[in-house]
N, C-alpha and C. Protein backbone atom coordinates (compact mmCIF):
# COMPACT_ATOMS: atom_id res chain seq x y z
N UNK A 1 -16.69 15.69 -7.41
CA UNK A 1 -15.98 14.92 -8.42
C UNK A 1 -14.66 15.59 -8.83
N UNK A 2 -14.38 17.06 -8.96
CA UNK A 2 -13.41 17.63 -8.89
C UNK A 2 -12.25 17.12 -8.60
N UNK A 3 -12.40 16.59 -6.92
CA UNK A 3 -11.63 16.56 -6.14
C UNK A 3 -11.18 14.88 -6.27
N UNK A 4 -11.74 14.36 -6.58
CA UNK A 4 -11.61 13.02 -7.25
C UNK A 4 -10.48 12.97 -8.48
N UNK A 5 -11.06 13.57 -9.74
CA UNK A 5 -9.86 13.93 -10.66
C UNK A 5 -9.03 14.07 -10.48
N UNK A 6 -8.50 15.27 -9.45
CA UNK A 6 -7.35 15.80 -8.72
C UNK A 6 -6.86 14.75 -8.42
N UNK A 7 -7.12 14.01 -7.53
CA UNK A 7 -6.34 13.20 -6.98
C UNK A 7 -5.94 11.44 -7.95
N UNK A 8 -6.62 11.74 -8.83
CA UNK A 8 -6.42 10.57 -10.35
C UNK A 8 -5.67 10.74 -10.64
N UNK A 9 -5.34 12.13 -11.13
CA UNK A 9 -4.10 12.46 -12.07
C UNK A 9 -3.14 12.33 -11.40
N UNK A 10 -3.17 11.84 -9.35
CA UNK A 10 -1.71 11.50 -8.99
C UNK A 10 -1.47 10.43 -9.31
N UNK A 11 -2.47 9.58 -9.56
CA UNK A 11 -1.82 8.01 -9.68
C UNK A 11 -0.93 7.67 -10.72
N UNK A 12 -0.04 7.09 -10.34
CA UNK A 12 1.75 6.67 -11.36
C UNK A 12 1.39 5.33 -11.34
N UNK A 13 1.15 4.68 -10.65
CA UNK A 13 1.47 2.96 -10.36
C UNK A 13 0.22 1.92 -10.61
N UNK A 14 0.16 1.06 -11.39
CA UNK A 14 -0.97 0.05 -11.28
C UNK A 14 -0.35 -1.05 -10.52
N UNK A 15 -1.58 -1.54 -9.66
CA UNK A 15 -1.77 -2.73 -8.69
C UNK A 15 -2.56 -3.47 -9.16
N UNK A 16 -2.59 -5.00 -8.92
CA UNK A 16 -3.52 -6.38 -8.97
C UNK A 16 -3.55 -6.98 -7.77
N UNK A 17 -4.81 -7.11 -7.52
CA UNK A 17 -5.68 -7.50 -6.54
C UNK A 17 -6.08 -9.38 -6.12
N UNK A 18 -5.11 -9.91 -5.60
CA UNK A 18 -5.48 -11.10 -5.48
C UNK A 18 -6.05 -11.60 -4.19
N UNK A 19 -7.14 -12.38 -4.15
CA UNK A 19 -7.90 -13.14 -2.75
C UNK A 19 -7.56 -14.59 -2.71
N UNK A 20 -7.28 -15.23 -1.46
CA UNK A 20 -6.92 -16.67 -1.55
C UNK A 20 -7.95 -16.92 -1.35
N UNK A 21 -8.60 -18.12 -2.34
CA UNK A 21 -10.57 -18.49 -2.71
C UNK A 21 -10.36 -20.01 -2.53
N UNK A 22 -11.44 -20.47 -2.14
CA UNK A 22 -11.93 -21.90 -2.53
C UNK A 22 -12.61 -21.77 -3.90
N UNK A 23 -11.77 -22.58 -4.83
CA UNK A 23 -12.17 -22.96 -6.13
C UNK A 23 -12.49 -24.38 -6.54
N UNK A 24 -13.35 -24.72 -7.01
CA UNK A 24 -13.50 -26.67 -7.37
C UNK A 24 -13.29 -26.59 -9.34
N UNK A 25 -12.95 -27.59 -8.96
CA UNK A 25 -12.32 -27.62 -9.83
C UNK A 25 -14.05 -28.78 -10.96
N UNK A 26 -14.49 -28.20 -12.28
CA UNK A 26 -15.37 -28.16 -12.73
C UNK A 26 -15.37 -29.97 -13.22
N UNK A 27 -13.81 -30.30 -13.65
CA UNK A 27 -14.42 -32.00 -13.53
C UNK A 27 -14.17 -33.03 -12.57
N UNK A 28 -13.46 -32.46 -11.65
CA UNK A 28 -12.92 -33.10 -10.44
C UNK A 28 -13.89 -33.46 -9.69
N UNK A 29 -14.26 -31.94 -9.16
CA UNK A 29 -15.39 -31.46 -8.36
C UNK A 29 -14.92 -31.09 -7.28
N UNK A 30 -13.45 -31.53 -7.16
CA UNK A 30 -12.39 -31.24 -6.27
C UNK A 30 -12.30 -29.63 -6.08
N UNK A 31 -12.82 -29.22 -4.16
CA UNK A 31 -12.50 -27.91 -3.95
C UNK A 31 -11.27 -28.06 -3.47
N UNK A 32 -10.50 -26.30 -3.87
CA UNK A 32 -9.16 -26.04 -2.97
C UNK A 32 -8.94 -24.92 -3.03
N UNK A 33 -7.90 -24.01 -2.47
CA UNK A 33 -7.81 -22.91 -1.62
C UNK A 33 -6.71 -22.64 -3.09
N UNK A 34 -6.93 -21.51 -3.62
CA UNK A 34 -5.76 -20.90 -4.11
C UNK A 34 -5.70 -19.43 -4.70
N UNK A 35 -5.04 -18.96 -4.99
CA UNK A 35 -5.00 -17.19 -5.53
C UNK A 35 -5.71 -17.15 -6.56
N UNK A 36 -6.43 -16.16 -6.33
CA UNK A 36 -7.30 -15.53 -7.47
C UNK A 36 -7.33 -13.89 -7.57
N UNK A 37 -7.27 -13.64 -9.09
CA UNK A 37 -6.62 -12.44 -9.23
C UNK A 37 -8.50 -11.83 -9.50
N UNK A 38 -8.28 -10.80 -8.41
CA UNK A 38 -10.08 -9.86 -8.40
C UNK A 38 -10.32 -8.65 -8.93
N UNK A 39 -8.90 -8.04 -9.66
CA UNK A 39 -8.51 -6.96 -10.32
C UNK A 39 -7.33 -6.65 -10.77
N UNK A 40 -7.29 -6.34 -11.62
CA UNK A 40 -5.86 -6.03 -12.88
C UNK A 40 -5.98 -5.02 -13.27
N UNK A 41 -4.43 -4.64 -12.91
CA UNK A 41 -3.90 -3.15 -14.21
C UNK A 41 -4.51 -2.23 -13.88
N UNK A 42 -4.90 -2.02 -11.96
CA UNK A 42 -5.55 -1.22 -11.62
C UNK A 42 -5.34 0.64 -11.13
N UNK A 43 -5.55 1.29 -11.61
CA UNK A 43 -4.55 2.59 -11.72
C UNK A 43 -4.27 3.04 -9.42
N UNK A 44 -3.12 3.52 -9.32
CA UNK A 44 -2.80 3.94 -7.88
C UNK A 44 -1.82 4.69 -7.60
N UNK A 45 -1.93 4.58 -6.47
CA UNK A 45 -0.12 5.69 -6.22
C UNK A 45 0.20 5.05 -4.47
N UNK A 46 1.34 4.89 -4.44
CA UNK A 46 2.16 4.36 -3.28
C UNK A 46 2.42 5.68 -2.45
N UNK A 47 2.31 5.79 -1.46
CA UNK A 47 2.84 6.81 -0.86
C UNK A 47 3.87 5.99 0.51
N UNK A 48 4.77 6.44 0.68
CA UNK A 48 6.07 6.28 1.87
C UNK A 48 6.17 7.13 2.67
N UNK A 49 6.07 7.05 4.08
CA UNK A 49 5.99 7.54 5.25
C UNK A 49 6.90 6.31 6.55
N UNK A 50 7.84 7.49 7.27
CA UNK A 50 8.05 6.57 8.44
C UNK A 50 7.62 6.82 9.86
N UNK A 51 7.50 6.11 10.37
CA UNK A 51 7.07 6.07 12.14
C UNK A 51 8.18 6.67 13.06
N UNK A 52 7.83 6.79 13.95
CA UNK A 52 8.85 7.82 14.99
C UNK A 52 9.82 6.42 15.40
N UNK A 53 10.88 7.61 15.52
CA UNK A 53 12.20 5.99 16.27
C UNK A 53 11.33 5.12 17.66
N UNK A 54 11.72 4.32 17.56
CA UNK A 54 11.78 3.33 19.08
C UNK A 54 12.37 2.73 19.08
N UNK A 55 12.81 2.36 21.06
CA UNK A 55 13.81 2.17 21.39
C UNK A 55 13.51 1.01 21.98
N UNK A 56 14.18 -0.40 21.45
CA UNK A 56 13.22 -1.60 22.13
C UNK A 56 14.95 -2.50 22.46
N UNK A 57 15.09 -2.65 23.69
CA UNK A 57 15.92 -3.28 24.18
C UNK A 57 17.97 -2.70 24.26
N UNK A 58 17.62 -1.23 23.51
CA UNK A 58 18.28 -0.88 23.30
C UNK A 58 18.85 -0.22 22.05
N UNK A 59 17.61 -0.82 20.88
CA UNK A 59 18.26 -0.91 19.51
C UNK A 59 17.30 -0.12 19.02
N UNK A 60 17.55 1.03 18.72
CA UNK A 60 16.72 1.93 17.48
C UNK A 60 16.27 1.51 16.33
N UNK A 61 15.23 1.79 16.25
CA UNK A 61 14.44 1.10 14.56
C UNK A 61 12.97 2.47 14.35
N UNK A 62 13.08 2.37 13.05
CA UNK A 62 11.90 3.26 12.54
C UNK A 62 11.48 2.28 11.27
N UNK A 63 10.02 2.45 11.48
CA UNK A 63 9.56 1.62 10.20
C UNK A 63 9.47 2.33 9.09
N UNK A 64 8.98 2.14 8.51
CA UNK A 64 8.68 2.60 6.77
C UNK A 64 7.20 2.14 6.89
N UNK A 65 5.73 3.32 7.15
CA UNK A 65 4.74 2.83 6.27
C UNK A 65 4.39 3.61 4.89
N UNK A 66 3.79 2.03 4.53
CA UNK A 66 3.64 2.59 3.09
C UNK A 66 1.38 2.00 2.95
N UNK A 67 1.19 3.29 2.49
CA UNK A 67 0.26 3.82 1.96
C UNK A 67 -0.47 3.58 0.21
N UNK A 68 -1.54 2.72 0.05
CA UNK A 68 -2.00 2.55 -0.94
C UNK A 68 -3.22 3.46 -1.64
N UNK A 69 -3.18 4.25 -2.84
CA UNK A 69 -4.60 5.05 -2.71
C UNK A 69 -4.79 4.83 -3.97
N UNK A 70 -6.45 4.48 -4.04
CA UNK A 70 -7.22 3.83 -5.33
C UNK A 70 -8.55 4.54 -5.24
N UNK A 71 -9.16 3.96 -6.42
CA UNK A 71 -10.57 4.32 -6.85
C UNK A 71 -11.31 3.75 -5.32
N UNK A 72 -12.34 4.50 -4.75
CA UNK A 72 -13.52 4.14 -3.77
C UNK A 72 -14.31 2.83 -3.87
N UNK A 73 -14.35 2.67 -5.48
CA UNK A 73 -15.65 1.91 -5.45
C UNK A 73 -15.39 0.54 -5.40
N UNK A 74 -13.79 0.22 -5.49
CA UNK A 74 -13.14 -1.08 -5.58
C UNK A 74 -13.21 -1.72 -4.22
N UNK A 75 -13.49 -3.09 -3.90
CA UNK A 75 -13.90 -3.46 -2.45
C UNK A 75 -12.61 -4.74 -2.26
N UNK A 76 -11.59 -4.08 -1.61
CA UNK A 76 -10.40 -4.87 -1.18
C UNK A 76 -10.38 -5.15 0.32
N UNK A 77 -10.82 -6.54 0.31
CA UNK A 77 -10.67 -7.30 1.57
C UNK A 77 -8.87 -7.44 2.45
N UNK A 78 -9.46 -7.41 3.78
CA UNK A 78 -7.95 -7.14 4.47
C UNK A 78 -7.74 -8.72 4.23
N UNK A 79 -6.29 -8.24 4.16
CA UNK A 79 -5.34 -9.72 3.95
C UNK A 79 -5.08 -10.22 2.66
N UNK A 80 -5.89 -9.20 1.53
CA UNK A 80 -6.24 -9.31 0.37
C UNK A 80 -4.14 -9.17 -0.18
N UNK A 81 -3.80 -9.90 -1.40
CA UNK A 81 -2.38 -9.57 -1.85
C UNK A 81 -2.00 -8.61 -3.10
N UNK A 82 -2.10 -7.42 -2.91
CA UNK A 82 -1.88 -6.35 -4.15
C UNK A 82 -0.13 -6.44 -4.40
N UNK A 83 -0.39 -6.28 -5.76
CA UNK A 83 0.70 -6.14 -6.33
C UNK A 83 0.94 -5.18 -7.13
N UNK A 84 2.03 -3.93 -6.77
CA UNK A 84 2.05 -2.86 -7.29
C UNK A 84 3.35 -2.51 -7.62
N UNK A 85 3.41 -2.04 -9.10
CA UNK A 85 4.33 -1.32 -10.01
C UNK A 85 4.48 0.23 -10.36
N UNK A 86 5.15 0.78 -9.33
CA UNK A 86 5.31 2.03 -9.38
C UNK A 86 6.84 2.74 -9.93
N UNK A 87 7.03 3.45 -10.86
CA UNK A 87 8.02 3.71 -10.82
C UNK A 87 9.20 2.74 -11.17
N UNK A 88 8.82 1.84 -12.08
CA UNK A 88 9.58 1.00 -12.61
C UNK A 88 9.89 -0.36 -11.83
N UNK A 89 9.53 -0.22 -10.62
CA UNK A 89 9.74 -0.88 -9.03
C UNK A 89 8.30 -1.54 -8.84
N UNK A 90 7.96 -3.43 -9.05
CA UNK A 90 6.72 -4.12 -8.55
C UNK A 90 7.64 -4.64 -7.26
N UNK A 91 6.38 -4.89 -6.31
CA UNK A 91 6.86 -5.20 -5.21
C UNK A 91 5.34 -5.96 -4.55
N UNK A 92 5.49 -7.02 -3.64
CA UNK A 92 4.13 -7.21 -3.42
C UNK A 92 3.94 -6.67 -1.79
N UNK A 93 2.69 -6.78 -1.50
CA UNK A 93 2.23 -6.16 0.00
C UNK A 93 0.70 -7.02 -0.09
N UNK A 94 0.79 -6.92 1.26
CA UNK A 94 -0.99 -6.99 1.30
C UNK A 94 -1.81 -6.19 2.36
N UNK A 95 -3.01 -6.07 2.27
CA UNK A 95 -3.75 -4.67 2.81
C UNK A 95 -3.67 -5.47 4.19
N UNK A 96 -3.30 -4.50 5.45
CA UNK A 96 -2.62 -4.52 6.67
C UNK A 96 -4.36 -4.30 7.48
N UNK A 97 -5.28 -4.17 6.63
CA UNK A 97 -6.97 -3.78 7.72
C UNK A 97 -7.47 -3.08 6.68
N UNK A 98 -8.85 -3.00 7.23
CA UNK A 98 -9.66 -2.12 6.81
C UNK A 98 -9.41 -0.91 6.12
N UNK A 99 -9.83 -0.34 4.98
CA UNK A 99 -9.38 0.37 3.91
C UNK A 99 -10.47 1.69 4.67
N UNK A 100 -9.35 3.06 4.67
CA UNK A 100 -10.34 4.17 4.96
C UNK A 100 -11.08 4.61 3.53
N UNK A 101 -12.38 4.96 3.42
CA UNK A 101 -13.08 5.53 2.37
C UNK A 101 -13.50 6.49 2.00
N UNK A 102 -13.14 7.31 1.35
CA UNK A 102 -13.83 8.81 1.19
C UNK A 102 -14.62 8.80 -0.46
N UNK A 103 -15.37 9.64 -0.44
CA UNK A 103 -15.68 10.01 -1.68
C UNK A 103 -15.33 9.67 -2.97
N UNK A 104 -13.52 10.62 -2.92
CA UNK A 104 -13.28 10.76 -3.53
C UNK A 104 -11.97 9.90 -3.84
N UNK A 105 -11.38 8.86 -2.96
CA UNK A 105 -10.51 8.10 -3.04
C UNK A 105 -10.36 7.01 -1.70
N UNK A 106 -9.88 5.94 -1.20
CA UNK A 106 -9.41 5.18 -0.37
C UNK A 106 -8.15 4.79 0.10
N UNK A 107 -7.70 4.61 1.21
CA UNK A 107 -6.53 4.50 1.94
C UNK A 107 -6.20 3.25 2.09
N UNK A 108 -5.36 2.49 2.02
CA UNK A 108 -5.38 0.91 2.31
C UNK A 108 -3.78 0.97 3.06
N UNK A 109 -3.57 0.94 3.97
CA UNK A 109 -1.89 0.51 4.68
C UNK A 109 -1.54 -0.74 4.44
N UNK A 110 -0.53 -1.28 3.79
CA UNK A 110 0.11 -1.96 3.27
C UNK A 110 1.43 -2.67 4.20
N UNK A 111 1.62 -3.94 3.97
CA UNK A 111 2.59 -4.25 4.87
C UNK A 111 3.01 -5.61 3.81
N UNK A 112 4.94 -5.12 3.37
CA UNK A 112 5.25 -7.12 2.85
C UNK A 112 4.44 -7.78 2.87
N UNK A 113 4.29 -8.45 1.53
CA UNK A 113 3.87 -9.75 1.59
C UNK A 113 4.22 -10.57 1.75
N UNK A 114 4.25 -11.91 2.73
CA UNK A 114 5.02 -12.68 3.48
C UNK A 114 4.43 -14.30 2.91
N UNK A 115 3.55 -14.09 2.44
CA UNK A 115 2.78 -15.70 2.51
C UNK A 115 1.29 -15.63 2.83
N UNK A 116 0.46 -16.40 2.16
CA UNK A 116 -0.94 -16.48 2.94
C UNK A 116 -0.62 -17.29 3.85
N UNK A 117 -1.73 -16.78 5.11
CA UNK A 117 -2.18 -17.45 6.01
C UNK A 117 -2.48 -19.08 5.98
């Protein structure tokens, strides 16, 4: 648990957690597909990292990944749309796959959010 703390006290940034759900609507009865928020005001930290150059047709490019790290016990589905405020800076992304899990914290790679599917 130590090592858990440690790594709490890095978090700067809260994220919200939205899933695109089938919801019906209670007098309609009418189902439909829309955002639903599955966590709020959730404490994190962004981390920024880039990829090695490549050379594709001629034209150099390096990406920018960016790195999400939260509490373990929170269960964020890929494709899921977090929205995170770090540093004065919200920006949205959504989880790019499967979230690595440890103990004491989780990894989620992040990529623009572009639109649901």
């Amino acid at each position: 648990m130590n090592m858990r703390k440690t790594i709490e006290r890095m978090y700067i940034g809260k994220c919200s957690v939205f899933e695109y759900k089938k919801t019906t609507d209670k007098k309609t009865k009418l189902t439909k597909q829309e955002e639903v928020c599955v966590y709020e005001e959730i404490p994190c930290r962004l981390s920024f990292s880039s990829s090695p150059v490549t050379d594709t047709n001629g034209v150099t490019t390096k990406e920018q990944l960016v790195k999400l790290f939260l509490a373990p016990e929170l269960v964020i589905k890929a494709g899921s749309k977090i929205v995170v405020t770090q540093n004065g800076i919200t920006d949205e992304y959504e989880s790019s796959g499967k979230p690595a899990v440890y103990g004491s914290h989780q990894e989620i790679n992040l990529k623009l959010f572009e639109g649901w599917a």
